[in-house]
C-alpha atoms as a PDB file:
ATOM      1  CA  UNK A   1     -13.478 -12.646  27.765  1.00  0.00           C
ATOM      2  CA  UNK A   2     -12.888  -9.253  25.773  1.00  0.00           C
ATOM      3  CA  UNK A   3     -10.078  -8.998  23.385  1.00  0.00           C
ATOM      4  CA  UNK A   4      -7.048  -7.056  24.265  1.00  0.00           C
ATOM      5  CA  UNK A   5      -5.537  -4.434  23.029  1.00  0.00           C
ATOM      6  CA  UNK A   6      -6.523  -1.708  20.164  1.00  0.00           C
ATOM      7  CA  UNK A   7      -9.225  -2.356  18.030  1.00  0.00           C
ATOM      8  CA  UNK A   8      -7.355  -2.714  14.182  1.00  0.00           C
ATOM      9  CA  UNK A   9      -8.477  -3.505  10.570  1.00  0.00           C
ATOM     10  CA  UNK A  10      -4.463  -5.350  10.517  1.00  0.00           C
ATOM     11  CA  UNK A  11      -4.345  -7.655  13.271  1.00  0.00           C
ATOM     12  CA  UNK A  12      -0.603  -8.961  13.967  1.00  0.00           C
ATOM     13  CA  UNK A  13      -1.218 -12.529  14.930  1.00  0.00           C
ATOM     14  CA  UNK A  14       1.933 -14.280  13.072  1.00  0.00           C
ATOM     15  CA  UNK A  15       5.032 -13.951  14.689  1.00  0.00           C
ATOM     16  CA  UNK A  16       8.747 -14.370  13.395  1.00  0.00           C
ATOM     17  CA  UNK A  17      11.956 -14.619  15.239  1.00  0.00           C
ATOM     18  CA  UNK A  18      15.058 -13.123  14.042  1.00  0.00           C
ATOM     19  CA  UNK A  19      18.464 -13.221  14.581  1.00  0.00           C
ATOM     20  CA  UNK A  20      20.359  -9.864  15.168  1.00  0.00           C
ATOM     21  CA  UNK A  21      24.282  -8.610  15.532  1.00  0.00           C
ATOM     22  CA  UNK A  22      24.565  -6.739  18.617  1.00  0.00           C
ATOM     23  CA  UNK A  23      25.185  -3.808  16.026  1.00  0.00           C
ATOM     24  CA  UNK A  24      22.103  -4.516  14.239  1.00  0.00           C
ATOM     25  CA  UNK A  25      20.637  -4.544  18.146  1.00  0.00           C
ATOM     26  CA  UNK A  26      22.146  -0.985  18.798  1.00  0.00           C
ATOM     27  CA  UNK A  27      21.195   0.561  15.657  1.00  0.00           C
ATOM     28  CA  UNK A  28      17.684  -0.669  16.316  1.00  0.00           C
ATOM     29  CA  UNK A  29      17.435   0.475  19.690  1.00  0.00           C
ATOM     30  CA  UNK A  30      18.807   3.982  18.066  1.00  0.00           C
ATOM     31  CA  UNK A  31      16.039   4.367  15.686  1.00  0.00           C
ATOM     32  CA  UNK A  32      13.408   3.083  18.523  1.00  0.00           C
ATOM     33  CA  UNK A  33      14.846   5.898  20.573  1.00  0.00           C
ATOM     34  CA  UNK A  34      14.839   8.434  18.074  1.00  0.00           C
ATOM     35  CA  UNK A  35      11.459   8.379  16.189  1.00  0.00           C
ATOM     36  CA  UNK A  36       9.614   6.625  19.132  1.00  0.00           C
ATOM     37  CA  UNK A  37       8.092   3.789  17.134  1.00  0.00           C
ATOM     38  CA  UNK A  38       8.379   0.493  18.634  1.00  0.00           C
ATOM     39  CA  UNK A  39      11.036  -2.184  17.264  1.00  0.00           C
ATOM     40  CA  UNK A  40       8.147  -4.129  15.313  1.00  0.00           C
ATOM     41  CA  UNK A  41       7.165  -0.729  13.629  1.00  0.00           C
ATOM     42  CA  UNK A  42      10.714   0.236  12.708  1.00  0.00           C
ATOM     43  CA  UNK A  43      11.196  -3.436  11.234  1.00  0.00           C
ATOM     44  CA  UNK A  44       8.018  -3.405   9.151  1.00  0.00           C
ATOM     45  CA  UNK A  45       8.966   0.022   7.912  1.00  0.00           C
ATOM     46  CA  UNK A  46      12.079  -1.962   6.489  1.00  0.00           C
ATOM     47  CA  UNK A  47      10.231  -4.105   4.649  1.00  0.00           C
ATOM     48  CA  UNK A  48       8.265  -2.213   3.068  1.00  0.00           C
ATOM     49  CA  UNK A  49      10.838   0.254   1.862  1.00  0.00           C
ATOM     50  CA  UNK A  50      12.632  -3.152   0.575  1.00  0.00           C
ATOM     51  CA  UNK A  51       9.326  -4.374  -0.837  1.00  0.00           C
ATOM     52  CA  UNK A  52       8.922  -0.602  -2.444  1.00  0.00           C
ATOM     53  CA  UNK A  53      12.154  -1.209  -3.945  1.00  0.00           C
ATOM     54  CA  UNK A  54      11.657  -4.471  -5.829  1.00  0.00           C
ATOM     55  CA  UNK A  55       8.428  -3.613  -7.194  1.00  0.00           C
ATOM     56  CA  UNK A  56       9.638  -0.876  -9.069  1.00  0.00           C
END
């Protein structure tokens, strides 16, 4: 059987669940619908600005 999906050198294979506000829902699905990255992008991108921040 062939793998699915896009070849990547970062595999996601770990998973988390969260629990969200329904505000924290809406202004997700905002930012999904305005840049067009997925919810898992957006979220990532939010860690690593966090991340950024500490390390300075």
């Amino acid at each position: 059987m062939s793998p699915k999906g896009r070849p990547t050198n970062d595999p996601k294979v770990l998973n988390t669940r969260i629990r969200l506000s329904e505000d924290d829902v809406k202004r997700l699905e905002y930012c999904h619908q305005k840049t067009g990255f997925t919810k898992s992008e957006i979220i990532r991108m939010g860690i690593q600005e966090v991340y950024n921040k500490l390390k300075k």
